[in-house]
N, C-alpha and C. Protein backbone atom coordinates (compact mmCIF):
# COMPACT_ATOMS: atom_id res chain seq x y z
N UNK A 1 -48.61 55.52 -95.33
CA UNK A 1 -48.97 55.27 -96.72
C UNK A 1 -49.67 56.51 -97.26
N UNK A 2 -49.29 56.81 -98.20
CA UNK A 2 -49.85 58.39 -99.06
C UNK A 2 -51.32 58.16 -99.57
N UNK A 3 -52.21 58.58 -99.07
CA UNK A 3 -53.48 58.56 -99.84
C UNK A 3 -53.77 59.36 -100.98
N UNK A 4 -54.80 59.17 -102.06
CA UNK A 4 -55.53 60.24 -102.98
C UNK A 4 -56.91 60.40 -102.43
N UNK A 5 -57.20 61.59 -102.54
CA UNK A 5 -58.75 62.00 -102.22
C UNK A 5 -59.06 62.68 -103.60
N UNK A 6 -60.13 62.29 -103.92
CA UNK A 6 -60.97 62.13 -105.02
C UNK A 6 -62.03 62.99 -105.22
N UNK A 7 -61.82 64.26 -105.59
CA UNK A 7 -63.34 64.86 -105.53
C UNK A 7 -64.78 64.63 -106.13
N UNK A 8 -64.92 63.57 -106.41
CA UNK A 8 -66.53 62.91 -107.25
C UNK A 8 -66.67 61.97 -106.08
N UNK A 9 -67.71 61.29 -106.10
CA UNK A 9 -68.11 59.91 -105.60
C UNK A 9 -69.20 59.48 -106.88
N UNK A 10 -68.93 58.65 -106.87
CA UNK A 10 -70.22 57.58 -107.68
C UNK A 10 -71.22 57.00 -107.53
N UNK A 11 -72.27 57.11 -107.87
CA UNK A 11 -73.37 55.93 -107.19
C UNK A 11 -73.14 54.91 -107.70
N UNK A 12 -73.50 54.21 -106.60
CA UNK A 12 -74.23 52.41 -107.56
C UNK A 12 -75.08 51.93 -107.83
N UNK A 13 -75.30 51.72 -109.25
CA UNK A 13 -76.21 51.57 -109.19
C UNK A 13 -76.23 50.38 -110.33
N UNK A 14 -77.50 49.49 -110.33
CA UNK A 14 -77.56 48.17 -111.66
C UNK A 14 -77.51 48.63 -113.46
N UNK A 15 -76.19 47.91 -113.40
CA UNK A 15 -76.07 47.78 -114.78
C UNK A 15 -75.02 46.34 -115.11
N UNK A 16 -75.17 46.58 -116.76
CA UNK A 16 -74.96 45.37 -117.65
C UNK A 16 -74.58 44.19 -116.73
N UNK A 17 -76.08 43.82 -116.31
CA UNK A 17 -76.23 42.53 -115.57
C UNK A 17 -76.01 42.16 -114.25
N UNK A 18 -75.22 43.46 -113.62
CA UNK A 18 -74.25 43.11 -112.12
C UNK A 18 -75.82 44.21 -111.51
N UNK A 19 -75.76 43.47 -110.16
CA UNK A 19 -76.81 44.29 -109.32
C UNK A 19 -76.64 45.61 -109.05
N UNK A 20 -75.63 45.74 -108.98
CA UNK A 20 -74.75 47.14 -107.95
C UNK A 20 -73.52 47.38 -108.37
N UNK A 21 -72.87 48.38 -109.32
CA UNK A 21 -71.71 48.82 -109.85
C UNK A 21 -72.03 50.52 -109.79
N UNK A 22 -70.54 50.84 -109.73
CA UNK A 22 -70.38 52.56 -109.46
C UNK A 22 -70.16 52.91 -111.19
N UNK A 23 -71.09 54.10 -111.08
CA UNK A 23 -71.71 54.61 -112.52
C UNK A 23 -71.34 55.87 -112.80
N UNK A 24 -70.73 56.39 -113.71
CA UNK A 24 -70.85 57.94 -114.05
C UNK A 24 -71.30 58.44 -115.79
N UNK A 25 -71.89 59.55 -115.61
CA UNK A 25 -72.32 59.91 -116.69
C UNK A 25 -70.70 60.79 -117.44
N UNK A 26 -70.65 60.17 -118.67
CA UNK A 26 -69.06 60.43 -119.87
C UNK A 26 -70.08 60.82 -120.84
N UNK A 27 -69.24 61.59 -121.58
CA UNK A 27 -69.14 61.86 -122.86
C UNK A 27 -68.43 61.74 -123.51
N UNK A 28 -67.92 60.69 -124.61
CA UNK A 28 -67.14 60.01 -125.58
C UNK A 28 -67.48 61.36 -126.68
N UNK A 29 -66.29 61.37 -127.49
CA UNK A 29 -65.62 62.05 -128.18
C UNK A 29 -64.67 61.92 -129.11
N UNK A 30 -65.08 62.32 -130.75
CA UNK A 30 -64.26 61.98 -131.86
C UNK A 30 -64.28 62.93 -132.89
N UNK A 31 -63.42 63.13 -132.65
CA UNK A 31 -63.67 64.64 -134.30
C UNK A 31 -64.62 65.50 -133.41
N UNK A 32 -65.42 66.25 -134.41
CA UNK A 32 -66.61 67.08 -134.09
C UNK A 32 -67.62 66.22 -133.38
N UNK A 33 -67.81 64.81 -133.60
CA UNK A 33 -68.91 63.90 -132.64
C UNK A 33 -68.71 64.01 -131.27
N UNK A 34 -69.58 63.78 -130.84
CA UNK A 34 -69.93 63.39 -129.43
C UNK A 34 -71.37 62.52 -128.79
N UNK A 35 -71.26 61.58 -128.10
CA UNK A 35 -72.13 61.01 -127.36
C UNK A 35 -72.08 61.03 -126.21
N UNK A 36 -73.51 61.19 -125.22
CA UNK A 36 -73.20 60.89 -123.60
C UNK A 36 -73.50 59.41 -123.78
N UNK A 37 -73.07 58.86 -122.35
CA UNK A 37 -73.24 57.59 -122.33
C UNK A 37 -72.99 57.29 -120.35
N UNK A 38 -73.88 56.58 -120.16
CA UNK A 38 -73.57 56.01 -118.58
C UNK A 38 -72.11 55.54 -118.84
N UNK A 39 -71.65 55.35 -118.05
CA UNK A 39 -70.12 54.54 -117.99
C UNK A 39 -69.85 53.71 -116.89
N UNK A 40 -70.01 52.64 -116.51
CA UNK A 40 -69.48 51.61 -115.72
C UNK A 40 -68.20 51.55 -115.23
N UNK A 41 -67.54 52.75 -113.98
CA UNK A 41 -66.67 52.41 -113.61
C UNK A 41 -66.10 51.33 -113.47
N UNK A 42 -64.92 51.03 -114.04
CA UNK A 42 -63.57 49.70 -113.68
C UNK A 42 -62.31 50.40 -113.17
N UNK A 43 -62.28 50.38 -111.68
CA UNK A 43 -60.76 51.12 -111.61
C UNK A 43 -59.73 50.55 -111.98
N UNK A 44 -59.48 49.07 -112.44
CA UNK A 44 -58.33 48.37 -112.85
C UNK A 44 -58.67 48.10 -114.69
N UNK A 45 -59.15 48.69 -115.33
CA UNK A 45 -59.33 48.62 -116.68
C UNK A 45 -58.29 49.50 -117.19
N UNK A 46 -57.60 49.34 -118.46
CA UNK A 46 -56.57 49.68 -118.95
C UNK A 46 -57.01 50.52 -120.18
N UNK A 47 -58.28 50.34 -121.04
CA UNK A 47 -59.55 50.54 -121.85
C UNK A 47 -60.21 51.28 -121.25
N UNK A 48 -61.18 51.66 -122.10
CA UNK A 48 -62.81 51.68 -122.03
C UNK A 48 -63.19 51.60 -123.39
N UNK A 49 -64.38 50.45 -123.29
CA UNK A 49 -65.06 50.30 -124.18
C UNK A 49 -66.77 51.00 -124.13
N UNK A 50 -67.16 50.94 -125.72
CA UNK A 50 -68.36 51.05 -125.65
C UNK A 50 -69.03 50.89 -126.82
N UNK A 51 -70.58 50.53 -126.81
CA UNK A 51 -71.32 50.02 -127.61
C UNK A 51 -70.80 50.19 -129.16
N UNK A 52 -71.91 49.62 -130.09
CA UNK A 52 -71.32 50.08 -131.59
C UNK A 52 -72.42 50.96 -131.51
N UNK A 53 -73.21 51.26 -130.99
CA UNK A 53 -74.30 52.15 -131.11
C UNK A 53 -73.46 53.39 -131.36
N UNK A 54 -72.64 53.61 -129.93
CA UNK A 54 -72.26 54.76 -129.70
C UNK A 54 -71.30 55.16 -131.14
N UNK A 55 -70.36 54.24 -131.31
CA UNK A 55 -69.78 54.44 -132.26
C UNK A 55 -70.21 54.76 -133.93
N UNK A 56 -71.04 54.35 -133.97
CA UNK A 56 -71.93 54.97 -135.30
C UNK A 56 -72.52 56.81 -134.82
N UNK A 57 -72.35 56.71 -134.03
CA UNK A 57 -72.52 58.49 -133.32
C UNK A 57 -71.66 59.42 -133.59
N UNK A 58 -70.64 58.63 -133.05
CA UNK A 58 -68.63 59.08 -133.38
C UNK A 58 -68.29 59.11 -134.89
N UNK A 59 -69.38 58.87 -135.68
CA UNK A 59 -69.11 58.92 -136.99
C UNK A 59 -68.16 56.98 -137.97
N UNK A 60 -68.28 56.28 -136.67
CA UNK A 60 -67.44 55.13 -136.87
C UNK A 60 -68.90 54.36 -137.88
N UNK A 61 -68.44 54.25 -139.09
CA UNK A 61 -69.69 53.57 -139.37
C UNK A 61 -69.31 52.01 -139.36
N UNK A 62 -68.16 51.82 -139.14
CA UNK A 62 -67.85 49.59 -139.35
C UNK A 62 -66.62 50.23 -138.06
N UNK A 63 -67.46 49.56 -136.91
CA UNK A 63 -66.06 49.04 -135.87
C UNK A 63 -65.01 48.29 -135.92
N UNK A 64 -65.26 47.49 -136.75
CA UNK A 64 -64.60 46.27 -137.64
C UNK A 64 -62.97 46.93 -138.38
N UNK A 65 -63.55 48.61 -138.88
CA UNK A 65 -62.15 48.89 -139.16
C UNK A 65 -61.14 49.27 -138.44
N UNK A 66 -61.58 49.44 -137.14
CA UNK A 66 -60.83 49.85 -135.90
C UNK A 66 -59.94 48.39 -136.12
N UNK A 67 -58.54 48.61 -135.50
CA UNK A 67 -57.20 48.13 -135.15
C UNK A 67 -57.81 46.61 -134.22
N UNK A 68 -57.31 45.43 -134.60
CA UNK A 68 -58.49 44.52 -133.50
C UNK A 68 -57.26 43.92 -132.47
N UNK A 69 -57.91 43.97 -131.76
CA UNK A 69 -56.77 43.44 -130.46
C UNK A 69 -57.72 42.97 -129.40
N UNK A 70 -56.98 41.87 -128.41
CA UNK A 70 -57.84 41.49 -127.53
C UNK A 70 -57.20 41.47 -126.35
N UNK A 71 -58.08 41.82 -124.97
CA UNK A 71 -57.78 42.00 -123.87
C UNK A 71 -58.39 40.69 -122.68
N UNK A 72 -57.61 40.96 -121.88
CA UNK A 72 -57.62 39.63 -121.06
C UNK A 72 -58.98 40.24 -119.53
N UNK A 73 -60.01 39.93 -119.31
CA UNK A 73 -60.53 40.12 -118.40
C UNK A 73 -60.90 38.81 -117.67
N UNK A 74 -61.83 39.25 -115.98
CA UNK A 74 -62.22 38.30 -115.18
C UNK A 74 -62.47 37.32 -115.69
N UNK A 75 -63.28 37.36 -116.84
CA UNK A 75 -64.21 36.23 -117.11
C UNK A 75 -63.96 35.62 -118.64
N UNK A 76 -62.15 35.91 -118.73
CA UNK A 76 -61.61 35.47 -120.02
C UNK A 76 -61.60 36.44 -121.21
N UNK A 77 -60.71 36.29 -121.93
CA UNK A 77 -60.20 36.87 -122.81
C UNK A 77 -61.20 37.50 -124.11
N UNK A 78 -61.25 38.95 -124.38
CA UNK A 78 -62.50 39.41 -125.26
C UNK A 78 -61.64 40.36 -126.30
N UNK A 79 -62.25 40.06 -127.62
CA UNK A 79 -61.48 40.63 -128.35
C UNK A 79 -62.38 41.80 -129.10
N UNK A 80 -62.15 43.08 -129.23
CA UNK A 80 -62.69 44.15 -129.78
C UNK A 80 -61.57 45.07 -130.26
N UNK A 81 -62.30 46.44 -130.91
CA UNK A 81 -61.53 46.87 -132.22
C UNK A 81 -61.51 48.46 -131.62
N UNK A 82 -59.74 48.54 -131.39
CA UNK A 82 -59.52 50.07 -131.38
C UNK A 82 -59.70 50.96 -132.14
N UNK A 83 -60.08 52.26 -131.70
CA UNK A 83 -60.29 53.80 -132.41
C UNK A 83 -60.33 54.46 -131.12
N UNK A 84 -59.54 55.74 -131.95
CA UNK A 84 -59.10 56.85 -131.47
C UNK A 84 -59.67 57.24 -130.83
N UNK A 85 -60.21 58.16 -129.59
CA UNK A 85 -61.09 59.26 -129.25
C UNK A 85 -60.86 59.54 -127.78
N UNK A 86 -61.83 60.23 -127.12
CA UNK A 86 -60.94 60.66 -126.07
C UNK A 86 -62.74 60.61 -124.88
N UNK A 87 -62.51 60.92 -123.43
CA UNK A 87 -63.94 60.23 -123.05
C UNK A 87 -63.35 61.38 -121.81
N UNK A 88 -64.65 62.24 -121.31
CA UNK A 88 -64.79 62.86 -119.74
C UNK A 88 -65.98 62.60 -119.35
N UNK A 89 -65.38 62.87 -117.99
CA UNK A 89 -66.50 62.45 -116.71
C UNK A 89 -67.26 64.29 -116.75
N UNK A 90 -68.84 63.31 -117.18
CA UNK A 90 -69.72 64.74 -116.83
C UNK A 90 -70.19 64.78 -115.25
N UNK A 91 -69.99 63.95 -114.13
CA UNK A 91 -70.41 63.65 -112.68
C UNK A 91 -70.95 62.46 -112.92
N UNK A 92 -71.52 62.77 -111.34
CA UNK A 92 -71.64 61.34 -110.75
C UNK A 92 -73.38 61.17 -111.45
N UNK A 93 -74.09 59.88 -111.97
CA UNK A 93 -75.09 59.92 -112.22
C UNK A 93 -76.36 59.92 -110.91
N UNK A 94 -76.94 60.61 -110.75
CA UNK A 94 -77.87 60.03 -109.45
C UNK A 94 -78.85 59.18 -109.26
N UNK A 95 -78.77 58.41 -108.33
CA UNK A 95 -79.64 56.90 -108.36
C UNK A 95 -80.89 57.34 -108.33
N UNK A 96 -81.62 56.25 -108.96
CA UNK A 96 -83.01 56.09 -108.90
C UNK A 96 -84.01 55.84 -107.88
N UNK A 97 -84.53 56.13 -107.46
CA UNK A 97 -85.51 56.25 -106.18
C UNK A 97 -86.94 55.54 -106.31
């Protein structure tokens, strides 16, 4: 079986509610905007979402006008609003001690 080797690793560390999830520090990106933001690895996510905070950053002032569509996850079906932009991995964040 063909493997990938991955040059990052992630910590884990607690977020949005789960004890222990693998974390990296992104920077989301739109036009001339930009925000960093932790990011909650999902290796089976098809998306990435993120706050409206962030998006008022990106210059999005109503998320609402983003394209609305809804996606099917673990814990049932959630509906939020597409826009454009593009997101990199700044590394791995390092855990807290």
């Amino acid at each position: 079986m063909p493997t990938i080797d991955y040059p990052l690793t992630a910590a884990y560390q607690p977020a949005a509610g789960v004890p222990l999830v693998p974390v990296l520090l992104v920077e989301l990106i739109r036009g001339g905007q930009s925000a960093r933001a932790v990011g909650v690895v999902d290796s089976g996510a098809t998306i990435t979402v993120f706050n409206p905070e962030h998006a008022e950053i990106l210059g999005i002032e109503d998320v609402r006008e983003g394209q609305p569509e809804r996606v099917s996850t673990q814990g049932g079906p959630v509906d939020y609003y597409a826009a454009a932009g593009r997101m990199t991995d700044m590394g791995a964040v390092r855990p807290k001690l």
